[in-house]
N, C-alpha and C. Protein backbone atom coordinates (compact mmCIF):
# COMPACT_ATOMS: atom_id res chain seq x y z
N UNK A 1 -182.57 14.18 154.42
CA UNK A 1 -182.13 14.05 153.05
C UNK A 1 -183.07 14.84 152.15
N UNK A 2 -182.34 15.75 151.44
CA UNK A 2 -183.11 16.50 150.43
C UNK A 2 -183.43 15.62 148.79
N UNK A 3 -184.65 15.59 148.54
CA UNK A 3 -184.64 15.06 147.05
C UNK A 3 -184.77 16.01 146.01
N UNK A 4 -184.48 15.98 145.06
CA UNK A 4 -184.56 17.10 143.85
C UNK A 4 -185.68 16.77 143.30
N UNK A 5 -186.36 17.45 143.59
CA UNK A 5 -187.88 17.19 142.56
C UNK A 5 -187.76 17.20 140.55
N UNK A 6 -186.34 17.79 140.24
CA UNK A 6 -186.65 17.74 138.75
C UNK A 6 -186.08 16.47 138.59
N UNK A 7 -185.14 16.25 139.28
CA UNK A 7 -184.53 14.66 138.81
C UNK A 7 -185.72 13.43 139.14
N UNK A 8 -187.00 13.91 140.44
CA UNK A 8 -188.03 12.98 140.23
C UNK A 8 -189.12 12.64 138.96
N UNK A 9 -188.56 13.91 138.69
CA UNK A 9 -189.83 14.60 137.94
C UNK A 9 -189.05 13.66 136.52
N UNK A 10 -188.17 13.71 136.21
CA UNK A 10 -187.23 13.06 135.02
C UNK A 10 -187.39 11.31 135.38
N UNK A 11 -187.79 10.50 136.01
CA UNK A 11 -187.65 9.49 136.36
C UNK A 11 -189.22 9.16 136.54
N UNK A 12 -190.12 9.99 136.21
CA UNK A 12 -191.46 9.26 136.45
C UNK A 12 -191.82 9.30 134.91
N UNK A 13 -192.61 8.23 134.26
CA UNK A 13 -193.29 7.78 133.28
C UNK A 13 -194.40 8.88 133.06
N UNK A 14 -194.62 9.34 131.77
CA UNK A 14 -195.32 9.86 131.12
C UNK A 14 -196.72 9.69 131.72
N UNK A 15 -197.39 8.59 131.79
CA UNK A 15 -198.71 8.21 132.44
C UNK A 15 -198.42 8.75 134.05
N UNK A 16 -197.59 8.49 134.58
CA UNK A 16 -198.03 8.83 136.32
C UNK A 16 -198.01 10.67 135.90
N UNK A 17 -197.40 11.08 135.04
CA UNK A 17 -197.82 12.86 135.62
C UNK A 17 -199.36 12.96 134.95
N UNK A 18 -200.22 12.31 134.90
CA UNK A 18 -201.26 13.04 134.72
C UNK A 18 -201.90 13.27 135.96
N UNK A 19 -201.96 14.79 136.49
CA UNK A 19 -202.69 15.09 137.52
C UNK A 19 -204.55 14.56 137.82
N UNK A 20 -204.95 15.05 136.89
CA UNK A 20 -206.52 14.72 137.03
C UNK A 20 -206.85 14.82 135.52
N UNK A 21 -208.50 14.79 135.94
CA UNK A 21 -209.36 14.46 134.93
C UNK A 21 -210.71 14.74 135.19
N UNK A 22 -211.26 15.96 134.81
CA UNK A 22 -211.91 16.62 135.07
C UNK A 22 -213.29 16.59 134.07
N UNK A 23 -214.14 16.48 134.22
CA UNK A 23 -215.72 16.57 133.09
C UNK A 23 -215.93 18.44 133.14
N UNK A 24 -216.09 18.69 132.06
CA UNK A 24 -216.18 19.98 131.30
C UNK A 24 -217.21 19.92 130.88
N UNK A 25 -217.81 19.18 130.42
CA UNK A 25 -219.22 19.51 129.93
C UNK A 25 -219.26 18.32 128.68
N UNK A 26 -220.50 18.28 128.13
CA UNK A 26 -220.88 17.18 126.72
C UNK A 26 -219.67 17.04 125.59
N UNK A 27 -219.00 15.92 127.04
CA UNK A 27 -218.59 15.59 125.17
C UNK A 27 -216.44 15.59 125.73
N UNK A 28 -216.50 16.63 126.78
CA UNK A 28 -215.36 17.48 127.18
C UNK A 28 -215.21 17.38 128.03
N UNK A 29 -213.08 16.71 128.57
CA UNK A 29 -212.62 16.56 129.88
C UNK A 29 -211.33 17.63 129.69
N UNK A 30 -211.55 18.28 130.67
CA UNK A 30 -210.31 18.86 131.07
C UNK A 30 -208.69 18.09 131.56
N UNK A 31 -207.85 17.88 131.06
CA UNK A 31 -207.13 16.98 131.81
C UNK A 31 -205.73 17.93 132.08
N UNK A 32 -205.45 17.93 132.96
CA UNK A 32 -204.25 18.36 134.00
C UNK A 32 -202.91 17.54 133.50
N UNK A 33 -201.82 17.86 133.27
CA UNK A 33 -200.50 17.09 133.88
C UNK A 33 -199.53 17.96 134.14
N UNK A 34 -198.50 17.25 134.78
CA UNK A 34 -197.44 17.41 135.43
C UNK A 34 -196.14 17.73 134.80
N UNK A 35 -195.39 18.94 134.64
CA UNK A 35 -194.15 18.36 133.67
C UNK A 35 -193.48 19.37 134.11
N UNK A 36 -192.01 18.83 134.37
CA UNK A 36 -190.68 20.25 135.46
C UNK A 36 -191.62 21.16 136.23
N UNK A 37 -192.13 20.35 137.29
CA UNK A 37 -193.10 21.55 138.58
C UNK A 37 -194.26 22.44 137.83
N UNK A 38 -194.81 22.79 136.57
CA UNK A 38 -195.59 22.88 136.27
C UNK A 38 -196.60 22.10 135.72
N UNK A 39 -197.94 22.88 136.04
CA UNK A 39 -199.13 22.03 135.32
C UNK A 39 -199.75 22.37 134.30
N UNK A 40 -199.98 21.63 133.49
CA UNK A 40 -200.52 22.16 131.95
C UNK A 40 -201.96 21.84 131.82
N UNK A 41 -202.80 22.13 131.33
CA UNK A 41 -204.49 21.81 131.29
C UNK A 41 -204.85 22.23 129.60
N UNK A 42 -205.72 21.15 129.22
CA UNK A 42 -205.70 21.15 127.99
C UNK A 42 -207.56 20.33 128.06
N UNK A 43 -208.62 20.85 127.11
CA UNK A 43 -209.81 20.35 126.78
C UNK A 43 -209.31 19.43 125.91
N UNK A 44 -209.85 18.24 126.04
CA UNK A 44 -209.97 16.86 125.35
C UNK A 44 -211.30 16.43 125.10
N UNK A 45 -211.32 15.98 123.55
CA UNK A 45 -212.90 15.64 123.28
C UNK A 45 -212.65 14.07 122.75
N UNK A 46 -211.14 13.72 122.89
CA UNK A 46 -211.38 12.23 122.16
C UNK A 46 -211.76 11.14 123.39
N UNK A 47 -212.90 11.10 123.31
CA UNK A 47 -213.49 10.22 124.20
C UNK A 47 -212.99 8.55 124.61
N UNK A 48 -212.22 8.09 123.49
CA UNK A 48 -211.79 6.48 123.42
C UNK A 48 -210.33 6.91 124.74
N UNK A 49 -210.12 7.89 124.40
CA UNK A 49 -208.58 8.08 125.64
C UNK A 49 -209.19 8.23 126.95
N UNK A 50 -210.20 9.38 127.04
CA UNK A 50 -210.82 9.15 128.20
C UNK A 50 -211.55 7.76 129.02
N UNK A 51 -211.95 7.13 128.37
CA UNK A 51 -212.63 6.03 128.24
C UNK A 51 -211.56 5.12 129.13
N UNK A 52 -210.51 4.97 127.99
CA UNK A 52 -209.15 4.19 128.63
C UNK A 52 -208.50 4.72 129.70
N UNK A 53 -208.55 6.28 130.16
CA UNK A 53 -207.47 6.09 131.20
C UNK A 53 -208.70 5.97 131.99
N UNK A 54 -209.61 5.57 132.37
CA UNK A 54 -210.89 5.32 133.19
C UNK A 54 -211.13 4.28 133.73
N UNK A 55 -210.32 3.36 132.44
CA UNK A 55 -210.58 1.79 132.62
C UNK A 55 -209.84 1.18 133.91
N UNK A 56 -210.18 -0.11 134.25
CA UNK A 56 -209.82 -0.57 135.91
C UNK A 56 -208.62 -0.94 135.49
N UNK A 57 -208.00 -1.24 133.91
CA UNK A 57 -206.60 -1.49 133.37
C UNK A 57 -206.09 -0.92 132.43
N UNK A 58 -205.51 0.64 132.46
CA UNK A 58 -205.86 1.10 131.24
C UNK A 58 -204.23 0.92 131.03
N UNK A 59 -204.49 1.03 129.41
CA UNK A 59 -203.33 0.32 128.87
C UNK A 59 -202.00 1.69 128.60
N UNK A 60 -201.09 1.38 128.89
CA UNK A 60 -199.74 2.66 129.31
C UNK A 60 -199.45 3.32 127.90
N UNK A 61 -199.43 2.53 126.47
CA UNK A 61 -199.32 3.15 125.71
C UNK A 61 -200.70 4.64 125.29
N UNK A 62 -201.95 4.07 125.79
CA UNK A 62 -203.08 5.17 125.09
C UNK A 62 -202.56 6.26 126.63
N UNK A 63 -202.23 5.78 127.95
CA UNK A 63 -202.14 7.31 128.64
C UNK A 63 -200.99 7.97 128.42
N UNK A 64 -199.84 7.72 127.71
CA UNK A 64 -198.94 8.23 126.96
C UNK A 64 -199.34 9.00 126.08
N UNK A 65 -200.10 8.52 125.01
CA UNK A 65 -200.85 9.04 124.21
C UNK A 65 -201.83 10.65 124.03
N UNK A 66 -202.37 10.23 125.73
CA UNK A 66 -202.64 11.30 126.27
C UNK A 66 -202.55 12.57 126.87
N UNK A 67 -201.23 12.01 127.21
CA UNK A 67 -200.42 13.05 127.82
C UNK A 67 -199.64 13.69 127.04
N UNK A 68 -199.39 13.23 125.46
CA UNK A 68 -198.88 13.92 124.37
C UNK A 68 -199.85 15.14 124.34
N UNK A 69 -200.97 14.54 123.78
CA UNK A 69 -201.95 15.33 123.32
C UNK A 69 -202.18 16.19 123.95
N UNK A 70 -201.76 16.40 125.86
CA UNK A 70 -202.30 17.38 126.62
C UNK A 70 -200.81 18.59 126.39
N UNK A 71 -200.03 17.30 126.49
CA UNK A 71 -198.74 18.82 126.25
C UNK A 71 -198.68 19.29 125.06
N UNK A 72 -199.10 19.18 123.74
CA UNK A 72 -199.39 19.62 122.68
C UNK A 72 -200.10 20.98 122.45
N UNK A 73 -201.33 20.85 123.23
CA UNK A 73 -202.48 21.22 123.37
C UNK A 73 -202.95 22.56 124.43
N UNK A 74 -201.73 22.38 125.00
CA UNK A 74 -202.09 22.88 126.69
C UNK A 74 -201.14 24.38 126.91
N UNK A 75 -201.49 25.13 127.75
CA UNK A 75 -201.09 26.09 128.20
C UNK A 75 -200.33 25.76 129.77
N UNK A 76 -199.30 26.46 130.40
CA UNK A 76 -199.37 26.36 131.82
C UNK A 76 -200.51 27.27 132.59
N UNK A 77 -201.00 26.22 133.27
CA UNK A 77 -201.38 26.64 134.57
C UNK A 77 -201.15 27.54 135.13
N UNK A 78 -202.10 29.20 136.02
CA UNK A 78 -201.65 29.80 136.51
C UNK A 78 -202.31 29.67 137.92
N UNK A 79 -200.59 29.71 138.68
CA UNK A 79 -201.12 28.92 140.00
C UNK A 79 -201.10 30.34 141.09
């Protein structure tokens, strides 16, 4: 059975495409996500989001939040 990856890709929550989360340096995380088979990467300095998606419960509205800010922010990935 074949699955269509865009129709997965349409059915997963904003928070599960964040790929990673990367330390950049003082102050600065690189964060990765996922969106129609590409990846977008965007520097983030607001530390309270990082903080939260870190946490052992982080709460779905701030990694939403985050993942705005990365697709806002972000370029694609060249893979």
């Amino acid at each position: 059975m074949i699955i269509n990856n865009s129709k997965k890709q349409e059915s997963m929550e904003k928070h599960e495409r964040i790929v990673s989360v990367r330390f950049s340096g003082h102050g600065h995380y690189k964060v990765t996500i996922s969106y129609y088979g590409k990846e977008y990467t965007a520097t983030i300095t607001d530390m309270t989001l990082i903080d939260n998606y870190k946490d052992d419960n982080p709460v779905i509205s701030d990694l939403n939040w985050l993942y705005k800010i990365v697709k806002r922010k972000s370029v694609p990935s060249q893979v």
